[in-house]
PDB file of N, CA and C in Angstrom:
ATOM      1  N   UNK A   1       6.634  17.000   4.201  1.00  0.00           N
ATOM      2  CA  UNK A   1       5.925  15.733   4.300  1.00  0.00           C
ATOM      3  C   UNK A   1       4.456  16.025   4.596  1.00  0.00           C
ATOM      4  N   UNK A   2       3.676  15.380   4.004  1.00  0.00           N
ATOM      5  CA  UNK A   2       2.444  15.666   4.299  1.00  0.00           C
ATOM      6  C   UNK A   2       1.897  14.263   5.676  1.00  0.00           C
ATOM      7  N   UNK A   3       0.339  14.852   6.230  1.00  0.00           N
ATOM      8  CA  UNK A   3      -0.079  14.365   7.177  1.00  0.00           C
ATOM      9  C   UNK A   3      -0.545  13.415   6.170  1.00  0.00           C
ATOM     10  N   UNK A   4      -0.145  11.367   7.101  1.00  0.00           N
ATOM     11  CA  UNK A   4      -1.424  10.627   6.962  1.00  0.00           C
ATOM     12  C   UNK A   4      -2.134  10.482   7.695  1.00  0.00           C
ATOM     13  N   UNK A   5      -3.167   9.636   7.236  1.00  0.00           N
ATOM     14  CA  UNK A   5      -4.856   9.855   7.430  1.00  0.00           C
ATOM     15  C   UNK A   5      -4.446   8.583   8.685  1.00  0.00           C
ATOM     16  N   UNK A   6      -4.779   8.980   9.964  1.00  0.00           N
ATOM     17  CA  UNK A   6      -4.930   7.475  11.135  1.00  0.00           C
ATOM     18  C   UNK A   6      -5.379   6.229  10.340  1.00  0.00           C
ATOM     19  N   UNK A   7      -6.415   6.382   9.871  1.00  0.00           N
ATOM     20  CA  UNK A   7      -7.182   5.388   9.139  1.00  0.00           C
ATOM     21  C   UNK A   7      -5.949   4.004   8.235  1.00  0.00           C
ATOM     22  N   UNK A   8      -4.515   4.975   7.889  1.00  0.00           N
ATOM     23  CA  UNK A   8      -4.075   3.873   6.810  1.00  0.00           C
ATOM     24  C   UNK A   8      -2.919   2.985   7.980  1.00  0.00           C
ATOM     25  N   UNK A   9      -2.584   2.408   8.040  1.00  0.00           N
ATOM     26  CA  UNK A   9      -1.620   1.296   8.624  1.00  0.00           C
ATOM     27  C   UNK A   9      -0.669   1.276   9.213  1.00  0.00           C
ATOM     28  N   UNK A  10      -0.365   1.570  10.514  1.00  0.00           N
ATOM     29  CA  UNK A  10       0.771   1.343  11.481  1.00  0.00           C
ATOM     30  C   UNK A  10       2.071   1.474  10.895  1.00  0.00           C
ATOM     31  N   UNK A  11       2.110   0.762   9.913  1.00  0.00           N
ATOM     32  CA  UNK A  11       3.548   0.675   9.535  1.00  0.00           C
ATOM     33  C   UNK A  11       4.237   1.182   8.126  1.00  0.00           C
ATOM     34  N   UNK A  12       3.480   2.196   7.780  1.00  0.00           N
ATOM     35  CA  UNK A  12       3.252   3.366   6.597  1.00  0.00           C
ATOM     36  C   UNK A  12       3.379   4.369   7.396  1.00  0.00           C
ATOM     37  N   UNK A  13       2.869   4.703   8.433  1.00  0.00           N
ATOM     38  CA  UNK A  13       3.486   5.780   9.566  1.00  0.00           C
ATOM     39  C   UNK A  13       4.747   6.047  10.067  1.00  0.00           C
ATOM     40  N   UNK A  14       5.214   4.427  10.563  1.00  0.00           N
ATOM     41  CA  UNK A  14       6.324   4.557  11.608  1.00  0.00           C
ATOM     42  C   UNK A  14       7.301   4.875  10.194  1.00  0.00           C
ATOM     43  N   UNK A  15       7.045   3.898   9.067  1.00  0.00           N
ATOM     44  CA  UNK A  15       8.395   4.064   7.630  1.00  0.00           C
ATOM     45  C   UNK A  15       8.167   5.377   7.528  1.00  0.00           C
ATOM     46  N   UNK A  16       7.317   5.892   7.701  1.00  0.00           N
ATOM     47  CA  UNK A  16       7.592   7.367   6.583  1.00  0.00           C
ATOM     48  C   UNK A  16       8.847   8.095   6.944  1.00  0.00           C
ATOM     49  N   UNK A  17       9.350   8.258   5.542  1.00  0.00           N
ATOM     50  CA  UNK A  17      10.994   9.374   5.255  1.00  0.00           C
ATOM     51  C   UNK A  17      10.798  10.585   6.425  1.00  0.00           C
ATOM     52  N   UNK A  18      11.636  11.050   7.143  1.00  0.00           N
ATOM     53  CA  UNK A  18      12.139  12.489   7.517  1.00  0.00           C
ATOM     54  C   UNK A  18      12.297  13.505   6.883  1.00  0.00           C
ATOM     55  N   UNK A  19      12.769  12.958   5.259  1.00  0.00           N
ATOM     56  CA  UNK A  19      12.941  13.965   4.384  1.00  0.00           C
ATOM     57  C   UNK A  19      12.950  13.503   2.692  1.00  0.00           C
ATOM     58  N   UNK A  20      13.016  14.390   2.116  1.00  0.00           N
ATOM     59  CA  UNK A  20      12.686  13.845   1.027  1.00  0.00           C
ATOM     60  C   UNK A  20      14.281  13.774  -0.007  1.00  0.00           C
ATOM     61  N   UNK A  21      15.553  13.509   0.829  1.00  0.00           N
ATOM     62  CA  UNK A  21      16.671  13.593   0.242  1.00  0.00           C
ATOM     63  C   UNK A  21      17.080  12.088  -0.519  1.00  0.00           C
ATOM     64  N   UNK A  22      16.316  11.277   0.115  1.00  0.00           N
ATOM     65  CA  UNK A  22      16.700   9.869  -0.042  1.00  0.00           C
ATOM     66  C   UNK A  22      15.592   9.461  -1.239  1.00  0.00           C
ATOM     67  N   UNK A  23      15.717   9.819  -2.623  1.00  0.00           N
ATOM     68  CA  UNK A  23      14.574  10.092  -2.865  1.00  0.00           C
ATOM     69  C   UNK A  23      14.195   8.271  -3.575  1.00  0.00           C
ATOM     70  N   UNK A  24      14.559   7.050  -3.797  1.00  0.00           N
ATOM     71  CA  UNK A  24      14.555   6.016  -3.906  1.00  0.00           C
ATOM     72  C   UNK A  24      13.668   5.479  -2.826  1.00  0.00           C
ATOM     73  N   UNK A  25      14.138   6.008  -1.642  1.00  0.00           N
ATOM     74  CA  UNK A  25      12.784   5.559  -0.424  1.00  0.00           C
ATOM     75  C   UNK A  25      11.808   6.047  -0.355  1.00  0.00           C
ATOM     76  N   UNK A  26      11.881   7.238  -0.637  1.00  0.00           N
ATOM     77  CA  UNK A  26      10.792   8.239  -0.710  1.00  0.00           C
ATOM     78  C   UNK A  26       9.651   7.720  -1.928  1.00  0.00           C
ATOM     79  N   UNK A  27       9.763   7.480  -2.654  1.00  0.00           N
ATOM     80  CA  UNK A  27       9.161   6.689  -4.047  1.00  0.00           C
ATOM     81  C   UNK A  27       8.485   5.382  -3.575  1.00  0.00           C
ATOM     82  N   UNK A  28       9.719   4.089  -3.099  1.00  0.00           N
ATOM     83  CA  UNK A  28       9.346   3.502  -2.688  1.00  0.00           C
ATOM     84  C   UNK A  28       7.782   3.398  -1.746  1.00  0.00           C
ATOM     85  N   UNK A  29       8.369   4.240  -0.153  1.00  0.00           N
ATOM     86  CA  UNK A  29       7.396   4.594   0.527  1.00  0.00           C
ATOM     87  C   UNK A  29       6.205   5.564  -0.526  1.00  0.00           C
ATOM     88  N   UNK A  30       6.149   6.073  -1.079  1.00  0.00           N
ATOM     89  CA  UNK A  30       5.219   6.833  -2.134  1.00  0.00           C
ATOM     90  C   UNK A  30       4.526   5.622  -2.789  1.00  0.00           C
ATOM     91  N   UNK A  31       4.585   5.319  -3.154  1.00  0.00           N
ATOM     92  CA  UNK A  31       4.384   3.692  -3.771  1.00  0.00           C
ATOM     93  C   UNK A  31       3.135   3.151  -3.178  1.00  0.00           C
ATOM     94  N   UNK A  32       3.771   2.976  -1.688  1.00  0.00           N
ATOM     95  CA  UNK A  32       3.052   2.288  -0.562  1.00  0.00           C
ATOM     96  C   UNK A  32       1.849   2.397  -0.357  1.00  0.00           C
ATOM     97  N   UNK A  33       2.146   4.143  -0.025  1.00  0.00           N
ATOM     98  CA  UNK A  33       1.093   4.761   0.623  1.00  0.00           C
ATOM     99  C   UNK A  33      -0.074   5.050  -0.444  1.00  0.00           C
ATOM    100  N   UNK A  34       0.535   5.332  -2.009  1.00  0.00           N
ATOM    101  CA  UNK A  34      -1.074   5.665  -2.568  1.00  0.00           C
ATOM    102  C   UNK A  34      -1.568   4.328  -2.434  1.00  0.00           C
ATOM    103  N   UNK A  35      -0.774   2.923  -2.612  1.00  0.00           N
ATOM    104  CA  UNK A  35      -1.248   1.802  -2.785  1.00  0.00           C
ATOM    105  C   UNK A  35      -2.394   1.990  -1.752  1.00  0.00           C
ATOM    106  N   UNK A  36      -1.891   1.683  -0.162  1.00  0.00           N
ATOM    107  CA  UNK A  36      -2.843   1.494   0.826  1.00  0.00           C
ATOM    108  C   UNK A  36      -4.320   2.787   0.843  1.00  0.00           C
ATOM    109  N   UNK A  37      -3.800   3.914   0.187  1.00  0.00           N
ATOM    110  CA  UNK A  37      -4.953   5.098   0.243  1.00  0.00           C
ATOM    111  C   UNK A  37      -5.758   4.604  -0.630  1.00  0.00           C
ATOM    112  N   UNK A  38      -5.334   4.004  -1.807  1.00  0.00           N
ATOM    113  CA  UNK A  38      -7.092   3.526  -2.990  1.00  0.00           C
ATOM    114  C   UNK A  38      -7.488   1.903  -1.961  1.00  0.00           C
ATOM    115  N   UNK A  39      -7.045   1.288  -1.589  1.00  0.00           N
ATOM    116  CA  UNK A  39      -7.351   0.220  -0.514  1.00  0.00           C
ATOM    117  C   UNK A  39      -8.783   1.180   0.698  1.00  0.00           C
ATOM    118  N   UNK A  40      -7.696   1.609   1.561  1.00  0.00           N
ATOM    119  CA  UNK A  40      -8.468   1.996   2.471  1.00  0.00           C
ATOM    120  C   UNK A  40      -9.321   2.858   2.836  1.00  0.00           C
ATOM    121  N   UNK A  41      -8.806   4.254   2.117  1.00  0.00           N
ATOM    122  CA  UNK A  41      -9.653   5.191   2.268  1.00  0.00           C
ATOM    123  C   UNK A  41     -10.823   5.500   1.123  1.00  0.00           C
ATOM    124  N   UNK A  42     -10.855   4.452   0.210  1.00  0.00           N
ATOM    125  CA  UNK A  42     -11.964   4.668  -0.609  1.00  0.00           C
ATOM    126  C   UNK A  42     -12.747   3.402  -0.325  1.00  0.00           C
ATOM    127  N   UNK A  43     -12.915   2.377   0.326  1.00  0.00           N
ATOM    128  CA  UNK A  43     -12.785   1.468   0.762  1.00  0.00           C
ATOM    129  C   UNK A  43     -14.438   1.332   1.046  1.00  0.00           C
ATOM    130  N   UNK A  44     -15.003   2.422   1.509  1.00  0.00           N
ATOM    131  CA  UNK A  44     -16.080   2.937   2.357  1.00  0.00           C
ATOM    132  C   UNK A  44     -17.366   3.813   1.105  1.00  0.00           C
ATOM    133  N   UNK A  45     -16.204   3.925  -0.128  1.00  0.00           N
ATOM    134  CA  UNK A  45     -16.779   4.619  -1.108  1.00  0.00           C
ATOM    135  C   UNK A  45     -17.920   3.906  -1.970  1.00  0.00           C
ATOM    136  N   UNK A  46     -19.053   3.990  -2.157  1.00  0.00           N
ATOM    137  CA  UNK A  46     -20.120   2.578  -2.454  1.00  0.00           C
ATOM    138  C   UNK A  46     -19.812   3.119  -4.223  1.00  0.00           C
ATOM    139  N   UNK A  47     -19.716   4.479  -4.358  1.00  0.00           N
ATOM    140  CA  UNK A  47     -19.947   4.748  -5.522  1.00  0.00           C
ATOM    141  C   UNK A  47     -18.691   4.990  -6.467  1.00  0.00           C
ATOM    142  N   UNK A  48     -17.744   4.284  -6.084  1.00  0.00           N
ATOM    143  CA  UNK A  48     -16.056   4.293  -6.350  1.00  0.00           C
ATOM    144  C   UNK A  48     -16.311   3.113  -7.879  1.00  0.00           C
ATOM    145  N   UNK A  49     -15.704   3.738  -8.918  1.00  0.00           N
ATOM    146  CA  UNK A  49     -15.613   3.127 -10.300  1.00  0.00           C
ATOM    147  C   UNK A  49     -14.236   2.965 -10.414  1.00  0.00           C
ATOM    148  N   UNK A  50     -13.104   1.422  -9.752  1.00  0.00           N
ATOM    149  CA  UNK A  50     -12.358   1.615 -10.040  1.00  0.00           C
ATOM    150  C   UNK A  50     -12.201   0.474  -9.851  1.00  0.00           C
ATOM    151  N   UNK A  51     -12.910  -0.606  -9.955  1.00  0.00           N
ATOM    152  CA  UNK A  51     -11.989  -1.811  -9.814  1.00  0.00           C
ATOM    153  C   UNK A  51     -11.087  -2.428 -10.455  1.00  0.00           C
ATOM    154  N   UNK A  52     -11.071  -2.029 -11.583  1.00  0.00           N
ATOM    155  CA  UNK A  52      -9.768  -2.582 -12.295  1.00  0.00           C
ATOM    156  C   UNK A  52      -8.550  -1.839 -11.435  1.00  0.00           C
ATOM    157  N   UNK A  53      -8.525  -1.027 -10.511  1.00  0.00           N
ATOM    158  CA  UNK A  53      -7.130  -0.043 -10.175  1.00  0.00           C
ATOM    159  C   UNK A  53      -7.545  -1.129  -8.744  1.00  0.00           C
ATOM    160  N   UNK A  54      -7.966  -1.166  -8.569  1.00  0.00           N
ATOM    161  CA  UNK A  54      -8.525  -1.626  -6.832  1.00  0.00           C
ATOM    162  C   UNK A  54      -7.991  -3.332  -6.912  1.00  0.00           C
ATOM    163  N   UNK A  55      -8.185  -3.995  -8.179  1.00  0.00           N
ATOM    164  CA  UNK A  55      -7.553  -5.394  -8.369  1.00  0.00           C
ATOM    165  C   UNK A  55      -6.047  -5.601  -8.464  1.00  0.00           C
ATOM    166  N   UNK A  56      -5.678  -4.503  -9.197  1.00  0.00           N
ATOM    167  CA  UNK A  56      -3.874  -4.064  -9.480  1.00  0.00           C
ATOM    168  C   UNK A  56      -3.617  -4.191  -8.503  1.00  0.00           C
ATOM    169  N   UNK A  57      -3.684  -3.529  -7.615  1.00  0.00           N
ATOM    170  CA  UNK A  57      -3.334  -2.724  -5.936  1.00  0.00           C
ATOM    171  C   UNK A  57      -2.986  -4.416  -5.437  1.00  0.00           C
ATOM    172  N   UNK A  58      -4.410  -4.934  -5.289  1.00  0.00           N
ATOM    173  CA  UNK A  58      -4.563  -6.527  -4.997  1.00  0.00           C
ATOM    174  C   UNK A  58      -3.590  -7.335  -5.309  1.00  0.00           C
ATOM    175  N   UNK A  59      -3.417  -7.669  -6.072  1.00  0.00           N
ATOM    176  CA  UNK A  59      -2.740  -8.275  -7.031  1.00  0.00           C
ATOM    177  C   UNK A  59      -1.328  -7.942  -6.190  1.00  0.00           C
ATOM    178  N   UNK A  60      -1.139  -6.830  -6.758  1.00  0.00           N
ATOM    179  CA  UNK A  60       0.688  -6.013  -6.607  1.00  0.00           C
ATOM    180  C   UNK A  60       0.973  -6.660  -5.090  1.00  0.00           C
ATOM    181  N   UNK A  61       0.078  -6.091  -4.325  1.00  0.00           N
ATOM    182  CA  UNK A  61       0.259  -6.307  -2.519  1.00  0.00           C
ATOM    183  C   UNK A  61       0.366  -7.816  -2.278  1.00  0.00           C
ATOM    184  N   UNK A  62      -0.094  -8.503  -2.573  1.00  0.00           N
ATOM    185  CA  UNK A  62      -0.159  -9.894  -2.706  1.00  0.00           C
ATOM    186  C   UNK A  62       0.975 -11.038  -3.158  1.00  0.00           C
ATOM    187  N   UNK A  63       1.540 -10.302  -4.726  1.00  0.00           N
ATOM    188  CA  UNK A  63       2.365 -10.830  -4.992  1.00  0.00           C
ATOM    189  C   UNK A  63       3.870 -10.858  -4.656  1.00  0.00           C
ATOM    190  N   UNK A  64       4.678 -11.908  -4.625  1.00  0.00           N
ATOM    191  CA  UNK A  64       6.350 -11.745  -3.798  1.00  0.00           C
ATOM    192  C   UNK A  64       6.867 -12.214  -5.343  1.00  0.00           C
ATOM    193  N   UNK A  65       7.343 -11.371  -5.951  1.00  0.00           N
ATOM    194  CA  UNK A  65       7.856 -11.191  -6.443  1.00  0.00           C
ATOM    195  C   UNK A  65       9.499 -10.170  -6.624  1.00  0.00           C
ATOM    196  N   UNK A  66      10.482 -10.572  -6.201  1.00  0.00           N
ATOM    197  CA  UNK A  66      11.915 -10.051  -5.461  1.00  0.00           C
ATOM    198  C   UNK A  66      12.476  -9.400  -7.028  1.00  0.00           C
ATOM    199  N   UNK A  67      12.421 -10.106  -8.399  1.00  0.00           N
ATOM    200  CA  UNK A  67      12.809 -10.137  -9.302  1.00  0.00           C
ATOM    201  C   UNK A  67      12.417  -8.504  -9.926  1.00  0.00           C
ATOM    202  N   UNK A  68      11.085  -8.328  -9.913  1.00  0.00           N
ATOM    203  CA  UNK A  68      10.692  -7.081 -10.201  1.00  0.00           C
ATOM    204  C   UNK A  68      11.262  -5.691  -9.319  1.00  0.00           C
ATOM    205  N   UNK A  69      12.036  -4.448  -9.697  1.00  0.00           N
ATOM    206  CA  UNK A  69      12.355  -3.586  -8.649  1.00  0.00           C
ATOM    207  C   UNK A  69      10.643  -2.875  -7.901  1.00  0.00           C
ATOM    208  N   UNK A  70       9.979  -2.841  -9.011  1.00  0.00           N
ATOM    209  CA  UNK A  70       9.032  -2.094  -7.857  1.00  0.00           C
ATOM    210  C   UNK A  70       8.066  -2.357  -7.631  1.00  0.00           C
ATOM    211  N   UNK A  71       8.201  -4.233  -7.204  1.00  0.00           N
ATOM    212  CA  UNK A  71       7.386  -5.276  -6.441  1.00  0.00           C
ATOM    213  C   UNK A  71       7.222  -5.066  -5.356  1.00  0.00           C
ATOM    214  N   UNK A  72       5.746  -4.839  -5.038  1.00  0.00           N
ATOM    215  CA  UNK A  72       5.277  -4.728  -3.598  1.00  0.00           C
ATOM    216  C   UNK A  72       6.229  -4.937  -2.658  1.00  0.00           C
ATOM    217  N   UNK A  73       7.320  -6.369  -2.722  1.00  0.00           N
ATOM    218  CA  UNK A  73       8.341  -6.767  -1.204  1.00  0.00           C
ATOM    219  C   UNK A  73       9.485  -5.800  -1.804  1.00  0.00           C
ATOM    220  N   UNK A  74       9.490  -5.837  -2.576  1.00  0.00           N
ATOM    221  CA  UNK A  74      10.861  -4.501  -2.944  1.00  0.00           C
ATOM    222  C   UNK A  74      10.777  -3.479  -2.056  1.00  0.00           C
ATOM    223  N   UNK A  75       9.178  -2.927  -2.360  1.00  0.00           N
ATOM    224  CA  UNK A  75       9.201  -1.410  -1.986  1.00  0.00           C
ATOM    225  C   UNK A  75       9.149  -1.371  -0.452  1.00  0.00           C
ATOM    226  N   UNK A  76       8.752  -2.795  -0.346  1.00  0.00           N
ATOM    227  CA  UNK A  76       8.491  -2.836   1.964  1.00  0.00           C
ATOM    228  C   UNK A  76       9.861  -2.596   2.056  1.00  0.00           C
ATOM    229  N   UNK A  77      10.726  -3.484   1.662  1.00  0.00           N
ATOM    230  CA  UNK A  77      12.319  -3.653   2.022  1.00  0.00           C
ATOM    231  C   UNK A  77      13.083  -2.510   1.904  1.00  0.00           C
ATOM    232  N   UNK A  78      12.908  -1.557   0.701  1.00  0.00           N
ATOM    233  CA  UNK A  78      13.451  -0.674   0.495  1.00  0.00           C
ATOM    234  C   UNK A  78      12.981   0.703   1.539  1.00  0.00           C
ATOM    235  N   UNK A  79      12.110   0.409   2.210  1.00  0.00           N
ATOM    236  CA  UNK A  79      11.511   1.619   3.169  1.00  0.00           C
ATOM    237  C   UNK A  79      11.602   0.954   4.810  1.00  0.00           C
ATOM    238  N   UNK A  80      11.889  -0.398   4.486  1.00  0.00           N
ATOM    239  CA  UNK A  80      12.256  -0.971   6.490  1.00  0.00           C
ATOM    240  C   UNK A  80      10.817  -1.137   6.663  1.00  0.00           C
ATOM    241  N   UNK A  81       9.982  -2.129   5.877  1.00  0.00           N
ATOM    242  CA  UNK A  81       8.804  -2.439   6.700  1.00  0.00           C
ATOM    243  C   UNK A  81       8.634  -3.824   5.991  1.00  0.00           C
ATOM    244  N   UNK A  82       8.403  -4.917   7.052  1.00  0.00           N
ATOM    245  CA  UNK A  82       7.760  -5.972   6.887  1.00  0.00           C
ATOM    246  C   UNK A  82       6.823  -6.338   6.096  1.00  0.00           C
ATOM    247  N   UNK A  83       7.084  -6.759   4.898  1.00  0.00           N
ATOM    248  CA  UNK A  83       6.134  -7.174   3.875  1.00  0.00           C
ATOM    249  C   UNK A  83       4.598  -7.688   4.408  1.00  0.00           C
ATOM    250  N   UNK A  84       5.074  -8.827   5.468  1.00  0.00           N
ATOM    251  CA  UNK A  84       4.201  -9.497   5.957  1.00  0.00           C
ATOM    252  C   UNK A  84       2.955  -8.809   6.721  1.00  0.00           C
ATOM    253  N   UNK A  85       3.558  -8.104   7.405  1.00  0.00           N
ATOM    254  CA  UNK A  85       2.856  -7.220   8.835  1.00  0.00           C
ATOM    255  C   UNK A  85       2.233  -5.900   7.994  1.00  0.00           C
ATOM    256  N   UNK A  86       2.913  -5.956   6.749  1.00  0.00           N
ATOM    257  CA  UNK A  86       1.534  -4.343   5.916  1.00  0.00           C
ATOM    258  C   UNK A  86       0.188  -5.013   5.641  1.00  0.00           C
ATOM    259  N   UNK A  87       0.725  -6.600   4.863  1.00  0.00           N
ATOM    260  CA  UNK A  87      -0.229  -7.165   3.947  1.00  0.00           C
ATOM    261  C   UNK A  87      -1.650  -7.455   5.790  1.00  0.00           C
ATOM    262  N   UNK A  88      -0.852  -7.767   6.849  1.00  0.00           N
ATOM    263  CA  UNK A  88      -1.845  -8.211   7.605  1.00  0.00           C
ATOM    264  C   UNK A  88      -2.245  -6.885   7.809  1.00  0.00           C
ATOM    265  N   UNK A  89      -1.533  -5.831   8.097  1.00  0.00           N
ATOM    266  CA  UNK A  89      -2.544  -4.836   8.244  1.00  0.00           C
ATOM    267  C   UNK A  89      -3.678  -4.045   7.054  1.00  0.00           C
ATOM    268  N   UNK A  90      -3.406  -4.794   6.035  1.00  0.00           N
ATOM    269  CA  UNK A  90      -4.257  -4.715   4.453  1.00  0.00           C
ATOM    270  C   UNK A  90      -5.165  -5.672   4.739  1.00  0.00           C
ATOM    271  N   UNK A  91      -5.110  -6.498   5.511  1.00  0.00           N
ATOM    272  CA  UNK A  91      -5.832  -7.416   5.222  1.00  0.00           C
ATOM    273  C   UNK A  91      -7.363  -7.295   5.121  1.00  0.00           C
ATOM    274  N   UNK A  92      -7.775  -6.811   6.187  1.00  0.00           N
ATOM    275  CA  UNK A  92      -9.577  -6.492   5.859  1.00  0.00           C
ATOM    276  C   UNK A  92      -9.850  -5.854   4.655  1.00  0.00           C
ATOM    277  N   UNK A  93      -9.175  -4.676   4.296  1.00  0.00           N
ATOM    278  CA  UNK A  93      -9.397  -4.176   2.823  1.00  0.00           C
ATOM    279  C   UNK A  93      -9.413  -4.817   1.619  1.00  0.00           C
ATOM    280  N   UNK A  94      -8.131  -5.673   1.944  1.00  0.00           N
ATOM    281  CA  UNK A  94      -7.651  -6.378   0.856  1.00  0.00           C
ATOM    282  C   UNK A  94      -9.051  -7.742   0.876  1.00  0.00           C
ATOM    283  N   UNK A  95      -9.087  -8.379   1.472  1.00  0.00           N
ATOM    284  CA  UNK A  95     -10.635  -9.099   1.965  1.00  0.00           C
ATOM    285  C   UNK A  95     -12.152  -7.951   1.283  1.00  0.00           C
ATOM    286  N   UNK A  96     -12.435  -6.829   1.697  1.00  0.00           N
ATOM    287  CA  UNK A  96     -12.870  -6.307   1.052  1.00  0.00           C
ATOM    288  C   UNK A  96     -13.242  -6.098  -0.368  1.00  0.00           C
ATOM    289  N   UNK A  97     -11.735  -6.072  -0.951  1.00  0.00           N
ATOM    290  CA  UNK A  97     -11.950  -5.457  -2.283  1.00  0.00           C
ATOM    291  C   UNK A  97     -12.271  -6.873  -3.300  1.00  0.00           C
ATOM    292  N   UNK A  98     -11.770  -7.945  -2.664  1.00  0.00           N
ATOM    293  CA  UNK A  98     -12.131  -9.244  -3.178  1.00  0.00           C
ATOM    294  C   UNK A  98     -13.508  -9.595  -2.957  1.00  0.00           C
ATOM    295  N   UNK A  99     -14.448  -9.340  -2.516  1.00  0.00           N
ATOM    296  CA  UNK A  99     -15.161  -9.199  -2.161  1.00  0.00           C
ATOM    297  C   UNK A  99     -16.547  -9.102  -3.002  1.00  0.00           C
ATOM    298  N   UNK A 100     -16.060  -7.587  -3.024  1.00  0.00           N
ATOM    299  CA  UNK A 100     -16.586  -6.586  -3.576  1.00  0.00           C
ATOM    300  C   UNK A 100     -16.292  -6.577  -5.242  1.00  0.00           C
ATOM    301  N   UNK A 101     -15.374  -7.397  -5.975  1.00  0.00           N
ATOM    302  CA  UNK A 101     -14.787  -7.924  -7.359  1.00  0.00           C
ATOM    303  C   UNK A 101     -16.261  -9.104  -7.625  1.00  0.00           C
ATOM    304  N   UNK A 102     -16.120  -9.705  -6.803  1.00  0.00           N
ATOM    305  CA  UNK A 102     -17.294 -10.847  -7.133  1.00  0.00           C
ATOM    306  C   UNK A 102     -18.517 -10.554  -7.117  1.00  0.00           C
TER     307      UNK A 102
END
């Protein structure tokens, strides 16, 4: 397992896998985390050319969509984290990147 960065979200920490046997969660949580890493840790980047990837992210995190398997609330559920409580901890970024679109 690799180290995350303090910087990304409380509850991308506490989910992260033990191991990589379960590998459906592991994906899932994989999912998550690049999601929140182009969010947050480029976040700060003035010279970052990516908003079309930076709106996806938006978009994806945002939308509740149950129907899709690897819909943002899918992938919370499938790793034991509160849809609700990521998006609030997204939230300044996610505020950010909207932002920063206009």
């Amino acid at each position: 397992m690799h180290e995350l960065d303090p910087a990304l979200p409380a509850s991308l920490r506490e989910a992260a896998p033990s191991s990589t046997s379960d590998a459906d969660r592991y994906l899932m949580w994989g999912m998550l985390v690049d999601a929140a890493e182009a969010l947050v840790l480029g976040a700060d980047d003035l010279g970052r050319d990516d908003e079309v990837l930076v709106r996806e992210i938006c978009d994806w995190v945002l939308a509740d969509d149950p129907a899709w398997p690897f819909s943002f609330v899918n992938a919370c559920a499938a790793v034991g984290i509160d849809a609700v409580r990521l998006r609030s901890e997204l939230g300044g970024w996610l505020e950010g990147a909207a932002v920063r679109r206009e």
